[in-house]
C-alpha atoms as a PDB file:
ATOM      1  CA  UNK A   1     181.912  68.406   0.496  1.00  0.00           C
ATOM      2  CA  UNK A   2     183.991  67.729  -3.103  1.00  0.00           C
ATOM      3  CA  UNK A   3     187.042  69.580  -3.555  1.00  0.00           C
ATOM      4  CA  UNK A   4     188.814  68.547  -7.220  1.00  0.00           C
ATOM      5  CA  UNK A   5     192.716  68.504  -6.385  1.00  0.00           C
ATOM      6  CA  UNK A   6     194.766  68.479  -9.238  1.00  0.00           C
ATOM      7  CA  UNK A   7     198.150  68.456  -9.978  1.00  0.00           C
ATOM      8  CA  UNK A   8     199.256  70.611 -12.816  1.00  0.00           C
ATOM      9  CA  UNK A   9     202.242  69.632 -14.796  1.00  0.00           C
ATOM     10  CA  UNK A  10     204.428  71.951 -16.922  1.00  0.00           C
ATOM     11  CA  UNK A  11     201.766  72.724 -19.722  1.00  0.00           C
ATOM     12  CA  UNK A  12     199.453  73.838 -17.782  1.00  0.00           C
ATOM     13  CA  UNK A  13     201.955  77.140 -16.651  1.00  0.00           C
ATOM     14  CA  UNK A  14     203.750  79.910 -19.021  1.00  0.00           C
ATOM     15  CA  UNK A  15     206.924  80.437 -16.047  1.00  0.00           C
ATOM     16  CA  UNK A  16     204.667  80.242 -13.039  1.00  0.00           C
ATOM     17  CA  UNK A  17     201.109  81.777 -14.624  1.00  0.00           C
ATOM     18  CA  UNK A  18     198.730  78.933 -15.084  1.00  0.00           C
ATOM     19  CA  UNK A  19     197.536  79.263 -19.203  1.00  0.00           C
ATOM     20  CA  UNK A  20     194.234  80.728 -19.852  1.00  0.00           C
ATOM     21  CA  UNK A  21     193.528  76.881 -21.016  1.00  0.00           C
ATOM     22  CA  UNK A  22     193.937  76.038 -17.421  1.00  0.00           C
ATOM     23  CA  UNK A  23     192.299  79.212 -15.486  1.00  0.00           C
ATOM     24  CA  UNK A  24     189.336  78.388 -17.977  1.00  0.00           C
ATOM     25  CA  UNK A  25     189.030  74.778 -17.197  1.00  0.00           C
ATOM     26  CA  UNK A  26     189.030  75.359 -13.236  1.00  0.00           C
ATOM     27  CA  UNK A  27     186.190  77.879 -13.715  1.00  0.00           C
ATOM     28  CA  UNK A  28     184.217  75.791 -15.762  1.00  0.00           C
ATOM     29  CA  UNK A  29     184.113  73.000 -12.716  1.00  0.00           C
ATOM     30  CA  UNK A  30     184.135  75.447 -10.335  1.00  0.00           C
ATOM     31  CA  UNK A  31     180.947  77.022 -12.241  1.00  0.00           C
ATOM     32  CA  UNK A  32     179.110  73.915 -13.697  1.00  0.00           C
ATOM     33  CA  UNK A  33     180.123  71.136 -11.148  1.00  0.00           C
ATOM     34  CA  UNK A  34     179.865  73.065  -8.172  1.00  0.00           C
ATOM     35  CA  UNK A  35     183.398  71.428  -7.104  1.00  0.00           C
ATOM     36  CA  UNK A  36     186.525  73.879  -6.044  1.00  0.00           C
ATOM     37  CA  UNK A  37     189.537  73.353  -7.806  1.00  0.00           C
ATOM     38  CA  UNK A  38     192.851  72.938  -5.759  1.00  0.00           C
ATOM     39  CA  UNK A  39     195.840  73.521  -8.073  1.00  0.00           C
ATOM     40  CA  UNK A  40     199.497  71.602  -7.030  1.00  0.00           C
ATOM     41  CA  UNK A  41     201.538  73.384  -9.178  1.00  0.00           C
ATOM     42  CA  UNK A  42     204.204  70.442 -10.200  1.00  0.00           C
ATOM     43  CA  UNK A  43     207.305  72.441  -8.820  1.00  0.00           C
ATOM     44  CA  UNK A  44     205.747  72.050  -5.500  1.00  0.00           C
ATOM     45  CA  UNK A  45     205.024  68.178  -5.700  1.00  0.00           C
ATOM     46  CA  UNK A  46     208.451  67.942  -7.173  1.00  0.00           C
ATOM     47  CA  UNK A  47     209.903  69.328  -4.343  1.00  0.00           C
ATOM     48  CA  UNK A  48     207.963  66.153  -2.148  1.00  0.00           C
ATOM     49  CA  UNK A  49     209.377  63.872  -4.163  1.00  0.00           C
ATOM     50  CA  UNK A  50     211.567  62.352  -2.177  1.00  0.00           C
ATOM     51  CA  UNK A  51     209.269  63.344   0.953  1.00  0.00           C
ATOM     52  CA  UNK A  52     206.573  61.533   0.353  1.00  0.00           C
ATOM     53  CA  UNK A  53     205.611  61.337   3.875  1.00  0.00           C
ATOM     54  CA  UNK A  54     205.308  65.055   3.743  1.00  0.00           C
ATOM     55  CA  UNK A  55     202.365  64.830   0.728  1.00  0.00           C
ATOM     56  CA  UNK A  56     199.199  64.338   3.237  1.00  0.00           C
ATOM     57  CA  UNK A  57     200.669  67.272   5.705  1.00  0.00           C
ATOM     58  CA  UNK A  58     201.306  69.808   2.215  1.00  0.00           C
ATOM     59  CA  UNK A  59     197.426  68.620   1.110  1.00  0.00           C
ATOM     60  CA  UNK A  60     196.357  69.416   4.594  1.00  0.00           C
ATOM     61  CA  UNK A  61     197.883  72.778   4.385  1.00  0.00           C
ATOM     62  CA  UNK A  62     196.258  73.584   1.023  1.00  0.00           C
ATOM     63  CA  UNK A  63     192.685  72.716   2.076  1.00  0.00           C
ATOM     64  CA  UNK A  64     193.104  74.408   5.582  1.00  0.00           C
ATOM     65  CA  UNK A  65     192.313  70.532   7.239  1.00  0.00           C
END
């Protein structure tokens, strides 16, 4: 099964609301491409930064692996 994981910088959010830009773009794969869209938003990867042995377990989480 594809899942699309992507993630979203600082333009992609107004505060902590993804844009319409975004919301629209992760329909449209979801819709056309048949793929689910997993959104990081980039204050959460920041956060792993300097954890990056704690990246795979936070993907894990995300897609309930």
């Amino acid at each position: 099964k594809k899942i699309g994981i992507e993630v979203d910088g600082p333009s992609h959010f107004l505060g902590r609301k993804p844009t319409g830009s975004t919301i629209l773009k992760r329909r449209q794969v979801t819709n056309l491409e048949g793929i689910p869209v997993v959104s990081v938003p980039y204050w959460e990867w920041d956060k792993l930064r300097k954890a990056s042995d704690k990246k795979p377990q936070y993907l894990r989480s995300l897609l309930s692996v």
